[in-house]
PDB file of N, CA and C in Angstrom:
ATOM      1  N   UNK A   1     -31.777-133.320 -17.652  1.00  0.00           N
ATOM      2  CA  UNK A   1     -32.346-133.621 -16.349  1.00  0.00           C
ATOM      3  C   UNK A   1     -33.628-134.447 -16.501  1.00  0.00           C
ATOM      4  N   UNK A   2     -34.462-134.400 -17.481  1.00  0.00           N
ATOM      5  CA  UNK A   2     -35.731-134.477 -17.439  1.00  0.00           C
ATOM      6  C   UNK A   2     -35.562-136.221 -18.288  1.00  0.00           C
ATOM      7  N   UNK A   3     -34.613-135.957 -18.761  1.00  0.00           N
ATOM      8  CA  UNK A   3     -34.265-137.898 -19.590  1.00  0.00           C
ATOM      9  C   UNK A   3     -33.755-138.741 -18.341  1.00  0.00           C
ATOM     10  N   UNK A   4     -33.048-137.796 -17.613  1.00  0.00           N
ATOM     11  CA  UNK A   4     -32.819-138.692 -16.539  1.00  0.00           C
ATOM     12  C   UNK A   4     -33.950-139.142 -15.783  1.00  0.00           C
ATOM     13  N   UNK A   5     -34.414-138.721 -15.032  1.00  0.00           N
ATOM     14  CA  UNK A   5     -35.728-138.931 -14.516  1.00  0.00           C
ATOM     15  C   UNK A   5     -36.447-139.919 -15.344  1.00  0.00           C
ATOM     16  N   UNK A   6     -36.990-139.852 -16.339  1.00  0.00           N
ATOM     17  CA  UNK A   6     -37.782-140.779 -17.310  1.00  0.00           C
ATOM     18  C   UNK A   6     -36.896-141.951 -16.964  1.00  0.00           C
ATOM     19  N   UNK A   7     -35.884-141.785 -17.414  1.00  0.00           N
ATOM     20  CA  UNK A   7     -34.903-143.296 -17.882  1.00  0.00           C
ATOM     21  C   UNK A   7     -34.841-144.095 -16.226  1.00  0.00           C
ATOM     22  N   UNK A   8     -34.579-142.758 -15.140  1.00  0.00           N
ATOM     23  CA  UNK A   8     -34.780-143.621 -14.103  1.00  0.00           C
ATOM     24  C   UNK A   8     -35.968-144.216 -13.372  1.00  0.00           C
ATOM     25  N   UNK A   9     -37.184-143.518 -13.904  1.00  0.00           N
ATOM     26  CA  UNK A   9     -38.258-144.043 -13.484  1.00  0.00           C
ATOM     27  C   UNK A   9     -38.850-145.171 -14.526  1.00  0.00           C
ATOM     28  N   UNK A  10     -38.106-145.575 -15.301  1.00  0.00           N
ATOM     29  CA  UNK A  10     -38.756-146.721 -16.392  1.00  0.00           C
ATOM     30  C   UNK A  10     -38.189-148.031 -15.698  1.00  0.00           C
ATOM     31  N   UNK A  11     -36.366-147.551 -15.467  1.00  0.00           N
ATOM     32  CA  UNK A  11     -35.719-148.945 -14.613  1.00  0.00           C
ATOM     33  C   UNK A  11     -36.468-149.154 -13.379  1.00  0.00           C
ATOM     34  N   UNK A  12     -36.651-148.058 -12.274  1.00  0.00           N
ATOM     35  CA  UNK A  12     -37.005-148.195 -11.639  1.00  0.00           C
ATOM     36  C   UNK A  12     -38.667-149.143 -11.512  1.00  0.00           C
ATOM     37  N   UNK A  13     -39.239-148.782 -12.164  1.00  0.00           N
ATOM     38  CA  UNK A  13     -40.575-149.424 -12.139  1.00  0.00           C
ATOM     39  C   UNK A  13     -40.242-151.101 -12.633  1.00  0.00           C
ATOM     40  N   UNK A  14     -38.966-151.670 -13.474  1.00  0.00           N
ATOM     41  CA  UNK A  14     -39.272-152.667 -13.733  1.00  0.00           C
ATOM     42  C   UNK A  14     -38.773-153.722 -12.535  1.00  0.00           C
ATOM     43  N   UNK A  15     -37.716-152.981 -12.074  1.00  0.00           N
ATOM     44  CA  UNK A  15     -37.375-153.175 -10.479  1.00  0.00           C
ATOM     45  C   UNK A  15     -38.414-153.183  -9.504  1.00  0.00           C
ATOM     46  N   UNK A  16     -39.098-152.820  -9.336  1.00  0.00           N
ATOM     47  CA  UNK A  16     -40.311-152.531  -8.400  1.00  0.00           C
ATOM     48  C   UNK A  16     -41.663-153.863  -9.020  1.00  0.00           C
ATOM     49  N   UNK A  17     -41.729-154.033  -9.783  1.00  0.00           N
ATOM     50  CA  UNK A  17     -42.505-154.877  -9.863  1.00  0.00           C
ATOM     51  C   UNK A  17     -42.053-156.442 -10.007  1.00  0.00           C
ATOM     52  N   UNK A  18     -40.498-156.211  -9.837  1.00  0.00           N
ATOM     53  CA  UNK A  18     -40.143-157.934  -9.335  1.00  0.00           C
ATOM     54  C   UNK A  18     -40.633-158.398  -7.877  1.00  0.00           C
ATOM     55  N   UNK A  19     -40.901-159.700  -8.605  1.00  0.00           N
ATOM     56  CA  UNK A  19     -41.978-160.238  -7.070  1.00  0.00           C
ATOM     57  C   UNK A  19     -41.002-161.642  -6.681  1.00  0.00           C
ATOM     58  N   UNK A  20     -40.630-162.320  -5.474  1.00  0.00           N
ATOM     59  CA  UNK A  20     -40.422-163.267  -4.780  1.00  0.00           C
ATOM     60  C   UNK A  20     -41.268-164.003  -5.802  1.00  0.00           C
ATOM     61  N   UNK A  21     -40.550-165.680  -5.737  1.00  0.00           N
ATOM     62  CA  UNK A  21     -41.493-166.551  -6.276  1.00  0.00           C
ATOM     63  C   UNK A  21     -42.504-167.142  -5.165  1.00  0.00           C
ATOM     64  N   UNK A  22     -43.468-167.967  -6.171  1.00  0.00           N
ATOM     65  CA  UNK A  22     -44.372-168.570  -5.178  1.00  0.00           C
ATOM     66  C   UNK A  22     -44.220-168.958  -3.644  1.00  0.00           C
ATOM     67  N   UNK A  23     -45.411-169.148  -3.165  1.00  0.00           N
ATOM     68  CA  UNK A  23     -45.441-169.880  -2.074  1.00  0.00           C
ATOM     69  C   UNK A  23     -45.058-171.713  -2.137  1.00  0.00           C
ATOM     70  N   UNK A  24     -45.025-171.623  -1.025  1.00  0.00           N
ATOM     71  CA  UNK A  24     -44.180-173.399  -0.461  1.00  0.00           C
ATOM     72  C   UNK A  24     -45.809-173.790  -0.445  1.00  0.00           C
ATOM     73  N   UNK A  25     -45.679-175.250  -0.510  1.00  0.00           N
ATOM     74  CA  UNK A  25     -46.852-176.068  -0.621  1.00  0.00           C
ATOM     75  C   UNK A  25     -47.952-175.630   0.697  1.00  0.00           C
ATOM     76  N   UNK A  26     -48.675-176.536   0.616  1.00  0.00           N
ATOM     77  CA  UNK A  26     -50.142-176.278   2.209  1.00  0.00           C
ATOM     78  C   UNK A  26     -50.565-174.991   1.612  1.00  0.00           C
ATOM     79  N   UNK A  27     -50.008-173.702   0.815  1.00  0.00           N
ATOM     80  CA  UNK A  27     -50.439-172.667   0.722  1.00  0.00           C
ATOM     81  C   UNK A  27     -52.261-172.485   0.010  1.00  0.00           C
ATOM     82  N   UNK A  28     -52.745-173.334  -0.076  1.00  0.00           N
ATOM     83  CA  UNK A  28     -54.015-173.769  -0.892  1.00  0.00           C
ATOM     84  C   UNK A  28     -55.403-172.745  -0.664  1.00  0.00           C
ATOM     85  N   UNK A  29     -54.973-171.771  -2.064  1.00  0.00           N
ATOM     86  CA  UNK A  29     -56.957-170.954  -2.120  1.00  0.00           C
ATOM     87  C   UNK A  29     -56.422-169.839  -1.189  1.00  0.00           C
ATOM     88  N   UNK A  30     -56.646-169.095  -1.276  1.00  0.00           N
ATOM     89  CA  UNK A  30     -57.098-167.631  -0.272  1.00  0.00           C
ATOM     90  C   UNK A  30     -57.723-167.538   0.434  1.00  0.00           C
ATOM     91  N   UNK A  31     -56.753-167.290   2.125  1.00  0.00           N
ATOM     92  CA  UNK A  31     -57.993-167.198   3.152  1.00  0.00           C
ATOM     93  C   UNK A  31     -58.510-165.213   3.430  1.00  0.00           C
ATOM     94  N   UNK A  32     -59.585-166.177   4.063  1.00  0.00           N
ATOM     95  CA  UNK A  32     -60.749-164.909   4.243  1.00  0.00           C
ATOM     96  C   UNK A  32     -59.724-164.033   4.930  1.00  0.00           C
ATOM     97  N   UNK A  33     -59.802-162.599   4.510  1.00  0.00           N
ATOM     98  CA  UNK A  33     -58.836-161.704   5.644  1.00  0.00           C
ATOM     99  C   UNK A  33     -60.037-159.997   5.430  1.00  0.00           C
ATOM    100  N   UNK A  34     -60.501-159.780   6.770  1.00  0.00           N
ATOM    101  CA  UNK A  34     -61.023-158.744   7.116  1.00  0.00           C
ATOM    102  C   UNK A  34     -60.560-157.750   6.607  1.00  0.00           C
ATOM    103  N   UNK A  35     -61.248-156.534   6.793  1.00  0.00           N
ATOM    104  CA  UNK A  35     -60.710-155.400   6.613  1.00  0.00           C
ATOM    105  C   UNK A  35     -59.979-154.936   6.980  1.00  0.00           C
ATOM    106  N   UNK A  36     -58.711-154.088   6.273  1.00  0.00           N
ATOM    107  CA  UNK A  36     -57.768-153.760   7.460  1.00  0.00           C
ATOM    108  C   UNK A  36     -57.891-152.249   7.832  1.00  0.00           C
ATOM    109  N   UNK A  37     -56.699-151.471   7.990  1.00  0.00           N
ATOM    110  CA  UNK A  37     -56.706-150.268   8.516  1.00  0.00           C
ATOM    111  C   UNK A  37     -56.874-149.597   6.806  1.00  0.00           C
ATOM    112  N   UNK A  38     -56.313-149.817   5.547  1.00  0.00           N
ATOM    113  CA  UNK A  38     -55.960-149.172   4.602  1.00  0.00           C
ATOM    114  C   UNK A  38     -57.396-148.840   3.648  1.00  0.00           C
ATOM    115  N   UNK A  39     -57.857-150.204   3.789  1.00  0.00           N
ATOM    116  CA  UNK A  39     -59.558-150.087   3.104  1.00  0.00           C
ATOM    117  C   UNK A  39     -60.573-149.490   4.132  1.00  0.00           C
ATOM    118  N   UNK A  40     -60.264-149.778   5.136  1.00  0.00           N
ATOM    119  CA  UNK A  40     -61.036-148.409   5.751  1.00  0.00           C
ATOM    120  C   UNK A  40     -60.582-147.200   5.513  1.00  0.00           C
ATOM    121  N   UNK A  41     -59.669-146.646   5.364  1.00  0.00           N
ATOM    122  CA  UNK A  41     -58.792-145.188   5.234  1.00  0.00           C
ATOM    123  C   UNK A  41     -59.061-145.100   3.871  1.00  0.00           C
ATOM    124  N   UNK A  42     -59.433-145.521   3.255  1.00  0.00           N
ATOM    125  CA  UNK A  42     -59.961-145.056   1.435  1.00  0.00           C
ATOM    126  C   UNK A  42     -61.403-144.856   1.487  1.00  0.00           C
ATOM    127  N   UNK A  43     -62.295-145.941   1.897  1.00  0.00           N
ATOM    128  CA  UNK A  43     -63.556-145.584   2.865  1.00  0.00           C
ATOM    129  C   UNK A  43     -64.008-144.713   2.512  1.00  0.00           C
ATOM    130  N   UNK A  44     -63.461-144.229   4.222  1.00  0.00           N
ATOM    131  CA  UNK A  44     -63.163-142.876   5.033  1.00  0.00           C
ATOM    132  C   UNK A  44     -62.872-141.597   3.853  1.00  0.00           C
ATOM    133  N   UNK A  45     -62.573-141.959   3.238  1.00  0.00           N
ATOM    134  CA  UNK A  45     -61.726-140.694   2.287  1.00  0.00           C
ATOM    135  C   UNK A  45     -63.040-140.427   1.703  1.00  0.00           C
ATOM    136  N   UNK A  46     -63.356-141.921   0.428  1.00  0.00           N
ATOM    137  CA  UNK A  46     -64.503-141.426  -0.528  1.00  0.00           C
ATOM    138  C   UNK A  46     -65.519-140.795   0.265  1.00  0.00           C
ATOM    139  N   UNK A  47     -65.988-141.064   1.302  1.00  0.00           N
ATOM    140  CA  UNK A  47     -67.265-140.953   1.616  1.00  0.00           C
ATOM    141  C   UNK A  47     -67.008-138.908   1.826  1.00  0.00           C
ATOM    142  N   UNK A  48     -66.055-138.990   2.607  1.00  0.00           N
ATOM    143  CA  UNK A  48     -65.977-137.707   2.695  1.00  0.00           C
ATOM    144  C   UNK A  48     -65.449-137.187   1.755  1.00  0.00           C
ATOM    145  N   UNK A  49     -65.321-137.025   0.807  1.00  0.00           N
ATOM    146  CA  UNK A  49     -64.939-136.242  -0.485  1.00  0.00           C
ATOM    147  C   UNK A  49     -66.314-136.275  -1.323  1.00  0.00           C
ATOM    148  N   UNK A  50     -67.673-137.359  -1.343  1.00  0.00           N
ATOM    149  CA  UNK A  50     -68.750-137.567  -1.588  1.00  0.00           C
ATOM    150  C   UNK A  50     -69.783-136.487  -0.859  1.00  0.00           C
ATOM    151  N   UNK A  51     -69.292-136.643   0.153  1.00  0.00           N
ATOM    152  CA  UNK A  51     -69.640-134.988   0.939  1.00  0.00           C
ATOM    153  C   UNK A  51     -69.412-134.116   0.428  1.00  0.00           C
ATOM    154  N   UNK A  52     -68.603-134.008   0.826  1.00  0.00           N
ATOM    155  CA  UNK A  52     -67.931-132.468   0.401  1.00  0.00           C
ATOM    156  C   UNK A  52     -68.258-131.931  -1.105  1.00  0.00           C
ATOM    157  N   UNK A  53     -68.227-133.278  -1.943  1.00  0.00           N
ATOM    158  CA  UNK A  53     -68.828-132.584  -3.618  1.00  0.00           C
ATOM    159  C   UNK A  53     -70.314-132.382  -3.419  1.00  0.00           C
ATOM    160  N   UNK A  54     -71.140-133.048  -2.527  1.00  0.00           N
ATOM    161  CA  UNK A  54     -72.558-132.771  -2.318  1.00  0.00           C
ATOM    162  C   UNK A  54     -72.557-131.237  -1.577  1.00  0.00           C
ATOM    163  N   UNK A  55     -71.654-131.414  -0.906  1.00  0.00           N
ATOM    164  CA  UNK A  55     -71.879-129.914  -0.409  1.00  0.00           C
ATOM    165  C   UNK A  55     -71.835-128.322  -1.364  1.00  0.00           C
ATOM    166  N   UNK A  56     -70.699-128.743  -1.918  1.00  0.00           N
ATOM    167  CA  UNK A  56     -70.539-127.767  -2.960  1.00  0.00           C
ATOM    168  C   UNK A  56     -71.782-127.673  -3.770  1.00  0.00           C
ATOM    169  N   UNK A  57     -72.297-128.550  -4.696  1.00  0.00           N
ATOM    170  CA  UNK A  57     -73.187-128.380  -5.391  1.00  0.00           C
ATOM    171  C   UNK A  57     -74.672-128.235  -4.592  1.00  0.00           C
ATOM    172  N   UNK A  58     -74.898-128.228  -3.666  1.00  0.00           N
ATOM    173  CA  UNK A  58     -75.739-127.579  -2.801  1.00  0.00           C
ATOM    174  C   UNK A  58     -75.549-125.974  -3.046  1.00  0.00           C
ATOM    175  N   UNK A  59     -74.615-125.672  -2.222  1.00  0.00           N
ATOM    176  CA  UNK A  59     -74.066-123.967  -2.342  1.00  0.00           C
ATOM    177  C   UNK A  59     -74.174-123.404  -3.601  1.00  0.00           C
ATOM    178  N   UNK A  60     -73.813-123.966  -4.572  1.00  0.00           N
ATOM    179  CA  UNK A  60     -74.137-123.457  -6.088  1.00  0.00           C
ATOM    180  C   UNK A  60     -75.247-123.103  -6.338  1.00  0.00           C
ATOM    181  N   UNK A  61     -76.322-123.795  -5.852  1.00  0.00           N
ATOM    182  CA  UNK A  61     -77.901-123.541  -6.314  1.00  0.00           C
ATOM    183  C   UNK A  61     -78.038-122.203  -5.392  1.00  0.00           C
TER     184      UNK A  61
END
């Protein structure tokens, strides 16, 4: 059971990281793109998990 799994998560990953080829021409340099919903939601996470370990080690003392 457990070779299976491995063996299928090795194909699987090389599958998963095939990418479409390039872009069609005009595509030129990287435009500016804001923040979206996902980098705020990681953010959001650290800051409060930055808490929360400040909190703890507060209570300890």
């Amino acid at each position: 059971m457990r070779l299976g799994l491995v063996i299928f998560f090795i194909f699987s990953s090389v599958l998963l990281f095939a990418q479409p080829g390039g872009g069609g021409p005009g595509g030129g340099g990287d435009p500016d793109v804001p923040l979206g919903g996902i980098e705020l939601l990681i953010a959001a996470g650290a800051l409060f998990g930055a808490k929360k370990a400040l909190g703890k080690k507060k209570n300890s003392r």
